[in-house]
Protein backbone atom coordinates (compact mmCIF):
# COMPACT_ATOMS: atom_id res chain seq x y z
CA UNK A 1 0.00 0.00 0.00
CA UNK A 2 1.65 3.27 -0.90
CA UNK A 3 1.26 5.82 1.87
CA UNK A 4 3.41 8.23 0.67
CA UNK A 5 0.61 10.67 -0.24
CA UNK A 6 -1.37 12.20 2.91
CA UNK A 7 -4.35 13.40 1.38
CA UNK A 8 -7.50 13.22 2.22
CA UNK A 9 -10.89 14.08 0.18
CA UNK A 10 -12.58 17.15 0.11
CA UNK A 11 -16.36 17.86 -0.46
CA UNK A 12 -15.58 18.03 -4.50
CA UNK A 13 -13.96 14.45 -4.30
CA UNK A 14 -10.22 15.75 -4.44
CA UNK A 15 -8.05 15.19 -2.19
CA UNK A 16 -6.81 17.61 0.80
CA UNK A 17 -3.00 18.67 1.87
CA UNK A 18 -2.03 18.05 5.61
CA UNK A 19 -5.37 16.41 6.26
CA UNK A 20 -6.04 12.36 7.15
CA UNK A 21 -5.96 10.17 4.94
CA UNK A 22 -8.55 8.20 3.86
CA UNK A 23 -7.19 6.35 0.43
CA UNK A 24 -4.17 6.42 -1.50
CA UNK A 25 -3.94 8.76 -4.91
CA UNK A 26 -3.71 5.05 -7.15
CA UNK A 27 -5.68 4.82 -10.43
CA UNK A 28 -6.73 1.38 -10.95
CA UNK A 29 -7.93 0.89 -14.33
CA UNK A 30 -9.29 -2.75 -13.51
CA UNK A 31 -11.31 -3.26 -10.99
CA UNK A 32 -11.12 -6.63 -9.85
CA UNK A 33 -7.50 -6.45 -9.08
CA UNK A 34 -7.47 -4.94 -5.73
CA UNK A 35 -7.51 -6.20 -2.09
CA UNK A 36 -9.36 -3.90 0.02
CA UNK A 37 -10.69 -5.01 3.60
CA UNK A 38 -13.15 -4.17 5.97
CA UNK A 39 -12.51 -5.36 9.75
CA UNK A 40 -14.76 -5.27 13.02
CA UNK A 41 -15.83 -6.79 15.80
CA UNK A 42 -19.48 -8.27 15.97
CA UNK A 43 -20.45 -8.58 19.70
CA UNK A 44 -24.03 -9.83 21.28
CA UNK A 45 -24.17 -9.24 25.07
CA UNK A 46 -26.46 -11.43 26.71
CA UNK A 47 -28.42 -10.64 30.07
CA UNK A 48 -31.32 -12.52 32.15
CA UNK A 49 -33.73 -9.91 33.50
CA UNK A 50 -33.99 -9.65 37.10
CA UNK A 51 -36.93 -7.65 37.10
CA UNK A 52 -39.05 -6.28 34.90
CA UNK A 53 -37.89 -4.46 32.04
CA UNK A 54 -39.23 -1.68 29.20
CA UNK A 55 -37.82 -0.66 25.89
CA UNK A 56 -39.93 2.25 24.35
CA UNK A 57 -41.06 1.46 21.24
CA UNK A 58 -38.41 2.78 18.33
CA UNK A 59 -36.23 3.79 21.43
CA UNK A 60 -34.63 1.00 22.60
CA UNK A 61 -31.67 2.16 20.65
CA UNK A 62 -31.75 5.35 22.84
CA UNK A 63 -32.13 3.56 26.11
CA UNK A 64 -29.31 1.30 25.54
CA UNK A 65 -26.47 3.97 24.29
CA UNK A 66 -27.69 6.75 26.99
CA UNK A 67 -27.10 4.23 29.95
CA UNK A 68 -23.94 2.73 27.93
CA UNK A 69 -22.31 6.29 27.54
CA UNK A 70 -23.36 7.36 31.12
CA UNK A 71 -21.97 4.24 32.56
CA UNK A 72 -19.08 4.26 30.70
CA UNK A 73 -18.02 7.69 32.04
CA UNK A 74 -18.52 6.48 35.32
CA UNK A 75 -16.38 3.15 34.76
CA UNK A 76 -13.64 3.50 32.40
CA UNK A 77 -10.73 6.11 31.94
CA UNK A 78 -11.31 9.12 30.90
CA UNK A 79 -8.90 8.43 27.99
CA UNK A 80 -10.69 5.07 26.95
CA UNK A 81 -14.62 7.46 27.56
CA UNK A 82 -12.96 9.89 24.97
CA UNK A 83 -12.01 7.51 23.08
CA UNK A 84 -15.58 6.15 22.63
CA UNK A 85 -17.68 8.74 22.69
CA UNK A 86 -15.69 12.23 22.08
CA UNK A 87 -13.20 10.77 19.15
CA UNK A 88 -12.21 13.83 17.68
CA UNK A 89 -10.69 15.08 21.30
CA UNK A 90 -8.44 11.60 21.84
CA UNK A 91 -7.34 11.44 18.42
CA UNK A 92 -4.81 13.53 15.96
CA UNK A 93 -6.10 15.17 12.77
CA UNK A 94 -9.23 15.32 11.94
CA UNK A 95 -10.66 13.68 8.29
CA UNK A 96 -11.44 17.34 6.07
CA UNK A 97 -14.81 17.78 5.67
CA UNK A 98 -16.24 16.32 8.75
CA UNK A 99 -16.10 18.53 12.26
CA UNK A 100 -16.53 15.18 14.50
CA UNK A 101 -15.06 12.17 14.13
CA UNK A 102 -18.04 8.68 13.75
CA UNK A 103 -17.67 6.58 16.95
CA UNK A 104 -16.29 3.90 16.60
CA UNK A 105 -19.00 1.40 17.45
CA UNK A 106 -22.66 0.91 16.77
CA UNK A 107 -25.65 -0.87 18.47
CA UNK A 108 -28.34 -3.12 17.05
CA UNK A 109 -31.00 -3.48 19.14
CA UNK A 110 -34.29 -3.18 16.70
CA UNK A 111 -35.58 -6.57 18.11
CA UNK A 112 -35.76 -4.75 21.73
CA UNK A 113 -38.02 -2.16 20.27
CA UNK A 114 -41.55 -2.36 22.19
CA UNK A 115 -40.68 -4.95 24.06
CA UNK A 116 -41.96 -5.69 27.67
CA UNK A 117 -39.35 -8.28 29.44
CA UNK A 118 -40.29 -10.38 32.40
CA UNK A 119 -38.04 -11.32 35.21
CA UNK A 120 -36.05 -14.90 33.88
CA UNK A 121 -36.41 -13.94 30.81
CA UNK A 122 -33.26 -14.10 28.24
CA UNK A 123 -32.38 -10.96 25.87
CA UNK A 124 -29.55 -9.53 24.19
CA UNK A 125 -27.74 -6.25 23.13
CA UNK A 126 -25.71 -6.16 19.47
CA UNK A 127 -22.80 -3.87 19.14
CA UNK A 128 -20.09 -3.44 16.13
CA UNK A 129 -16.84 -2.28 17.23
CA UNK A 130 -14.37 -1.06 14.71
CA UNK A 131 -11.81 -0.24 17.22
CA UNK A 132 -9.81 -3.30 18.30
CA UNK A 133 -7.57 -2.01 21.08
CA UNK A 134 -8.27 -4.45 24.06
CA UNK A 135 -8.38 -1.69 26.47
CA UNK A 136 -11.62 -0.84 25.01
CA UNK A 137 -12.78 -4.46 25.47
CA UNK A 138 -12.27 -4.31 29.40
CA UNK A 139 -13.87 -1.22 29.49
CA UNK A 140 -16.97 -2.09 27.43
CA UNK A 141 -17.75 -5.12 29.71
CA UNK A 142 -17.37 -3.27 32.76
CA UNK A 143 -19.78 -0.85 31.57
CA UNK A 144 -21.93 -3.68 30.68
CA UNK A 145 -22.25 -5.14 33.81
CA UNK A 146 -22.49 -2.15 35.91
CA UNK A 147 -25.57 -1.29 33.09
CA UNK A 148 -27.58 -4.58 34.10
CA UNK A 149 -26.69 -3.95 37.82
CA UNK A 150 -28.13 -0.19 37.81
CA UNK A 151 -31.43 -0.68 35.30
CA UNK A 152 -32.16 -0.43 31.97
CA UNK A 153 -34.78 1.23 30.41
CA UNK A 154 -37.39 3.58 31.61
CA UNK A 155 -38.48 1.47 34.64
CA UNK A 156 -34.94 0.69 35.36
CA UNK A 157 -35.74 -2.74 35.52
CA UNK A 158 -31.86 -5.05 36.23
CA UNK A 159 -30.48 -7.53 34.59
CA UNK A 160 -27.32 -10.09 35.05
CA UNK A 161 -24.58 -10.15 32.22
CA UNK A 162 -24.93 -13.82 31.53
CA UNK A 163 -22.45 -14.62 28.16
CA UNK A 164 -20.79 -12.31 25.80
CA UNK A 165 -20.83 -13.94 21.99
CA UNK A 166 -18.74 -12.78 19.27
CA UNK A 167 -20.73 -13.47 15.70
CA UNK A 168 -18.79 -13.81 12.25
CA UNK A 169 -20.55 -12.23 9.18
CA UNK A 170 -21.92 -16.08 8.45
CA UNK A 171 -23.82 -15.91 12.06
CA UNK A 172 -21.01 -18.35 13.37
CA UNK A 173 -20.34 -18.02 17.42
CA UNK A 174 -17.75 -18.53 19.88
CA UNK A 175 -18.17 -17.33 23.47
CA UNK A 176 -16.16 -14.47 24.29
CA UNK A 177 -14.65 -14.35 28.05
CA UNK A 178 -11.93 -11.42 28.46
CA UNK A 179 -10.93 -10.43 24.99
CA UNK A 180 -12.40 -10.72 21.84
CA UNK A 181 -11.11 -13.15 19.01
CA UNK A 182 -9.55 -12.06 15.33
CA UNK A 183 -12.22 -9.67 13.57
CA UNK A 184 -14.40 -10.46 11.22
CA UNK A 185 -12.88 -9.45 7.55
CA UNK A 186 -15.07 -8.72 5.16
CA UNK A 187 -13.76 -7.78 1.28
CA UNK A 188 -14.56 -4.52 -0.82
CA UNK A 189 -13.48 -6.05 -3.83
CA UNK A 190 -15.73 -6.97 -6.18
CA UNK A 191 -16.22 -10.39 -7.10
CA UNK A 192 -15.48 -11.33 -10.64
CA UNK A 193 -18.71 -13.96 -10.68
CA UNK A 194 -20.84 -11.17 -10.31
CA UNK A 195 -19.46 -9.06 -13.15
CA UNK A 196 -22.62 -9.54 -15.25
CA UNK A 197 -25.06 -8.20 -12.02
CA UNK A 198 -26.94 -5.55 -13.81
CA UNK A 199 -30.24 -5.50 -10.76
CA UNK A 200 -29.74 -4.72 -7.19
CA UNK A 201 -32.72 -4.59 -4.15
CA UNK A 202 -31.49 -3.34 -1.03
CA UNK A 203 -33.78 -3.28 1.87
CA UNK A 204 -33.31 -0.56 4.20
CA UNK A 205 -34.12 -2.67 7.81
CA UNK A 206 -33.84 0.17 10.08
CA UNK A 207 -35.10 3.99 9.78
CA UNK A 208 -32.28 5.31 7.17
CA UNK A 209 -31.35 9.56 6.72
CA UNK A 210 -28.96 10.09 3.93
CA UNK A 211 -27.42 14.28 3.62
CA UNK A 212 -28.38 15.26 0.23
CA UNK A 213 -31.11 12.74 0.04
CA UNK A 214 -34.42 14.27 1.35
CA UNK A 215 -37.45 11.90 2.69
CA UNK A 216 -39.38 10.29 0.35
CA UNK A 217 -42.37 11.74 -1.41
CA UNK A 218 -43.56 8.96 -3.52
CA UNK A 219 -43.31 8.03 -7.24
CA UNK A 220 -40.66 5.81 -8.93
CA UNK A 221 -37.82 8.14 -7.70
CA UNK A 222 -38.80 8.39 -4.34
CA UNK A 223 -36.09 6.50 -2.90
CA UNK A 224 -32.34 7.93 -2.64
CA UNK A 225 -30.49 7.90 -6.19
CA UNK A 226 -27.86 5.09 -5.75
CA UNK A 227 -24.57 7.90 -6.40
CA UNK A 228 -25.82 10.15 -2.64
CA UNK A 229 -26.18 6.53 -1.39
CA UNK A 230 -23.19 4.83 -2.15
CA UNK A 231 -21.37 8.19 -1.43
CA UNK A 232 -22.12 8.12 1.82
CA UNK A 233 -21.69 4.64 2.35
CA UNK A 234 -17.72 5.05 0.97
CA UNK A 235 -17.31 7.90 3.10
CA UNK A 236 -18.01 6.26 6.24
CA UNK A 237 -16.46 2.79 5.67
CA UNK A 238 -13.12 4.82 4.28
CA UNK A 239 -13.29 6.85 7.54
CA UNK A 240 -14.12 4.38 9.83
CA UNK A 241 -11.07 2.24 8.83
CA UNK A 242 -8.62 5.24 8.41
CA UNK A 243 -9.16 6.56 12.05
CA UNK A 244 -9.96 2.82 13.80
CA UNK A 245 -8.69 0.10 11.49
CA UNK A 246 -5.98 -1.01 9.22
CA UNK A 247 -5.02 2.36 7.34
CA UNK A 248 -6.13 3.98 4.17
CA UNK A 249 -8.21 2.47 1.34
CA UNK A 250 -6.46 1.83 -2.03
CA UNK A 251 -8.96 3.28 -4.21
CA UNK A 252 -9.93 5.84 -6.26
CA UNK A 253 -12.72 8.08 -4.77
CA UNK A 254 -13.61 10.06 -7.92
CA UNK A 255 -13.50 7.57 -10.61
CA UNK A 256 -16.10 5.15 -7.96
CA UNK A 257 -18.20 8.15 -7.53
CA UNK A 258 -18.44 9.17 -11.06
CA UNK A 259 -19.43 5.66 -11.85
CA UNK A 260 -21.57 5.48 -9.21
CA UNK A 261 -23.61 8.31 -10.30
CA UNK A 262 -24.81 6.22 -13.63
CA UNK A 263 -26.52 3.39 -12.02
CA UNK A 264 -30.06 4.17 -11.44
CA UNK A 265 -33.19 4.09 -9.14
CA UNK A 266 -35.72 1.92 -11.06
CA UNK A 267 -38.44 1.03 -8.38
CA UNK A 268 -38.93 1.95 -4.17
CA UNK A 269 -41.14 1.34 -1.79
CA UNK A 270 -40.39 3.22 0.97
CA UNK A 271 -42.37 4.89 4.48
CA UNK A 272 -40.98 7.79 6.41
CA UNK A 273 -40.60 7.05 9.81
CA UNK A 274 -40.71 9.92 12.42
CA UNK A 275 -38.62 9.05 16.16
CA UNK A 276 -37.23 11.42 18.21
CA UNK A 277 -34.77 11.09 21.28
CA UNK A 278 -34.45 13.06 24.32
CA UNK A 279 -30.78 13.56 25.13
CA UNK A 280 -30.75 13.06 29.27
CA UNK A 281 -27.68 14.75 29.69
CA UNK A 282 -29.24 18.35 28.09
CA UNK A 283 -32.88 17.13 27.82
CA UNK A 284 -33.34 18.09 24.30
CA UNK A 285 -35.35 16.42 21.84
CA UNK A 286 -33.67 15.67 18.35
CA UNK A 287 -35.21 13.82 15.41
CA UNK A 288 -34.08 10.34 14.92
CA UNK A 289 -36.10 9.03 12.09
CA UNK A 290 -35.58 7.88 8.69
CA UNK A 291 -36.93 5.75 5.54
CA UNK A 292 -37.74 2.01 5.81
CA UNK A 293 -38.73 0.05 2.83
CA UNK A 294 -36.81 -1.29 -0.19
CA UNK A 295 -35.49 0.05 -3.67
CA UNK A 296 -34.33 -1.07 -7.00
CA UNK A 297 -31.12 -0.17 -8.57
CA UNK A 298 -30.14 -0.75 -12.23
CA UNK A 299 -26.46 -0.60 -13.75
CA UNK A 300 -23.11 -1.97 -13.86
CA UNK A 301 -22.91 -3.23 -10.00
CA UNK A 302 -20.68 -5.43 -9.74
CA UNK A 303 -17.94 -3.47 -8.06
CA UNK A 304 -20.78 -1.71 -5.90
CA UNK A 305 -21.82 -5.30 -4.40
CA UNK A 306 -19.23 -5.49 -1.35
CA UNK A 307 -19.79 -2.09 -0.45
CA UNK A 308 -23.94 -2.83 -0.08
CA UNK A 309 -23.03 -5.65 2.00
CA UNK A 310 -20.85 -3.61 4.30
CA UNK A 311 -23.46 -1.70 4.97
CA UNK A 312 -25.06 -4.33 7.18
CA UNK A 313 -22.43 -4.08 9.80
CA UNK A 314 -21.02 -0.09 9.62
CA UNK A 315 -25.18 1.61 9.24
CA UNK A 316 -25.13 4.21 6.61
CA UNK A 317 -26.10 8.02 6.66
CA UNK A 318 -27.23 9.98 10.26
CA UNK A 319 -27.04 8.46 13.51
CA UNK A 320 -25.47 4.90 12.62
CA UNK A 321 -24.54 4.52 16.80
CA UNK A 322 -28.47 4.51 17.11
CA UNK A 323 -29.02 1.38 14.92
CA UNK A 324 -29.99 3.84 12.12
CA UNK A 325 -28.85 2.82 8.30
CA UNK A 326 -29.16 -1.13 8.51
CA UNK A 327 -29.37 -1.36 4.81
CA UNK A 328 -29.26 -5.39 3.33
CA UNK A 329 -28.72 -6.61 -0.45
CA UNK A 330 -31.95 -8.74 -0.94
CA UNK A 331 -31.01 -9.69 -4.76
CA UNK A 332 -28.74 -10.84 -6.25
């Protein structure tokens, strides 16, 4: 990988001096040459309720980082807090373009959503890490088990930590005790079987906000044109794994967005979904809603395929630690 060139992207898809990088200035013309990676952690902490617990309906997401964040404050250093939660004051130089740096983890926790939980009964908490140092490990626990000994959820309602799992991309598990095992890899390459895939349908799981997209209105292009989609979706797997993982991507940003750009939205189905979330550190309210549904992309996507699939396990767009931007390829 040739690191010589610290650039980084601006907002017209060049590349910034004395700025972090995100990818390396190499022109590929082929692309199915390449070996680009994707690496994270996929961890499922498991609790028994002691009591009785209650996620809000569309807010369990809320519930689960609020107490995680507070908790984690409490428990952990306050290098390993800023770590996790304030980024851009632990690290170095910030990626142009964007005044706060993502976190480095995200939660799924979609099934909690509405749910009332009785005391015995057996539920679970998703999270993606991206960053790898064990110190954060340790600290993630701790504030884990000090989160079922406290109460979660509106009733603070306790739980016991029972199991930690870590889950590879094929749902495979191994029980996780102090440390988690090797990440799961996945590959941004595109795979030269699917050079002929000319129809993609992605199914946005969870409530999805893309900048530059808007909400839908309806019609055959109501659904977010596949170049603001797959821009943001490059972004924020190029960032994530220049700040937290193995170093720069060797791509070229321009060429993939210009080609990007040509493959279009043939058919959606989508619904607006209005959530909100009330911070309870300032008690504010802010919007945390987004489009559900599914859409239909036409065009040479073969090289687009990994990056879809990614998407599953980094969220795309707004508010990804919430859950938000669970986006899955349902064909091919």
């Amino acid at each position: 990988m040739d690191s010589r060139n610290p650039f980084l992207m601006s907002q017209s898809g060049n590349q910034e001096p004395n700025a972090l990088p995100l990818y390396n200035r190499r022109t590929f013309r082929n692309g199915f040459n390449r070996v680009n990676t994707f690496e994270f952690h996929r961890l499922r902490w498991h609790f028994h309720a002691l009591g009785r617990l209650s996620f809000p309906a569309g807010g369990s997401a809320n519930v689960v980082r609020g107490a995680f964040g507070l908790l984690l404050r409490q428990t952990a250093s306050s290098d390993v807090y800023a770590r996790l939660f304030e980024p851009s004051r632990a690290g170095g130089a910030s990626p142009s373009g964007f005044r706060d740096w993502p976190r480095p983890f995200l939660f799924r926790t979609a099934g909690l959503d509405g749910r009332e939980i009785s005391p015995g009964e057996a539920f679970h908490i998703e999270m993606h890490l991206f960053d790898s140092r064990p110190e954060l490990m340790a600290a993630i626990r701790a504030a884990f088990e000090q989160m079922g000994a406290t109460g979660i959820g509106p009733g603070r309602g306790r739980a016991a930590l029972a199991r930690i799992e870590q889950l590879d991309v094929d749902d495979s598990v191994r029980e996780v005790t102090a440390l988690a095992g090797p990440p799961s890899v996945v590959s941004l390459d595109p795979d030269s079987a699917e050079r002929a895939v000319r129809l993609v349908r992605l199914r946005f799981v969870t409530p999805t906000e893309l900048k530059g997209a808007g909400a839908p209105a309806g019609g055959t292009d109501a659904g977010p044109q596949f170049g603001v989609l797959f821009a943001r979706l490059r972004d924020r797997i190029s960032i994530l794994r220049a700040l937290y993982g193995t170093g720069p991507l060797d791509i070229d940003f321009r060429a993939l967005g210009e080609r990007s750009r040509a493959v279009e939205l043939v058919s959606s189905d989508l619904e607006w979904i209005a959530a909100r979330r009330r911070s309870s550190r300032t008690g504010q309210s802010h919007p945390l809603g987004g489009f559900t549904g599914e859409a239909e992309y036409a065009g040479d996507l073969a090289e687009f395929l990994p990056w879809l699939r990614a998407a599953r396990w980094t969220g795309v767009g707004r508010q990804t630690v919430w859950g938000k931007g669970d986006v899955r390829v349902e064909a091919p």
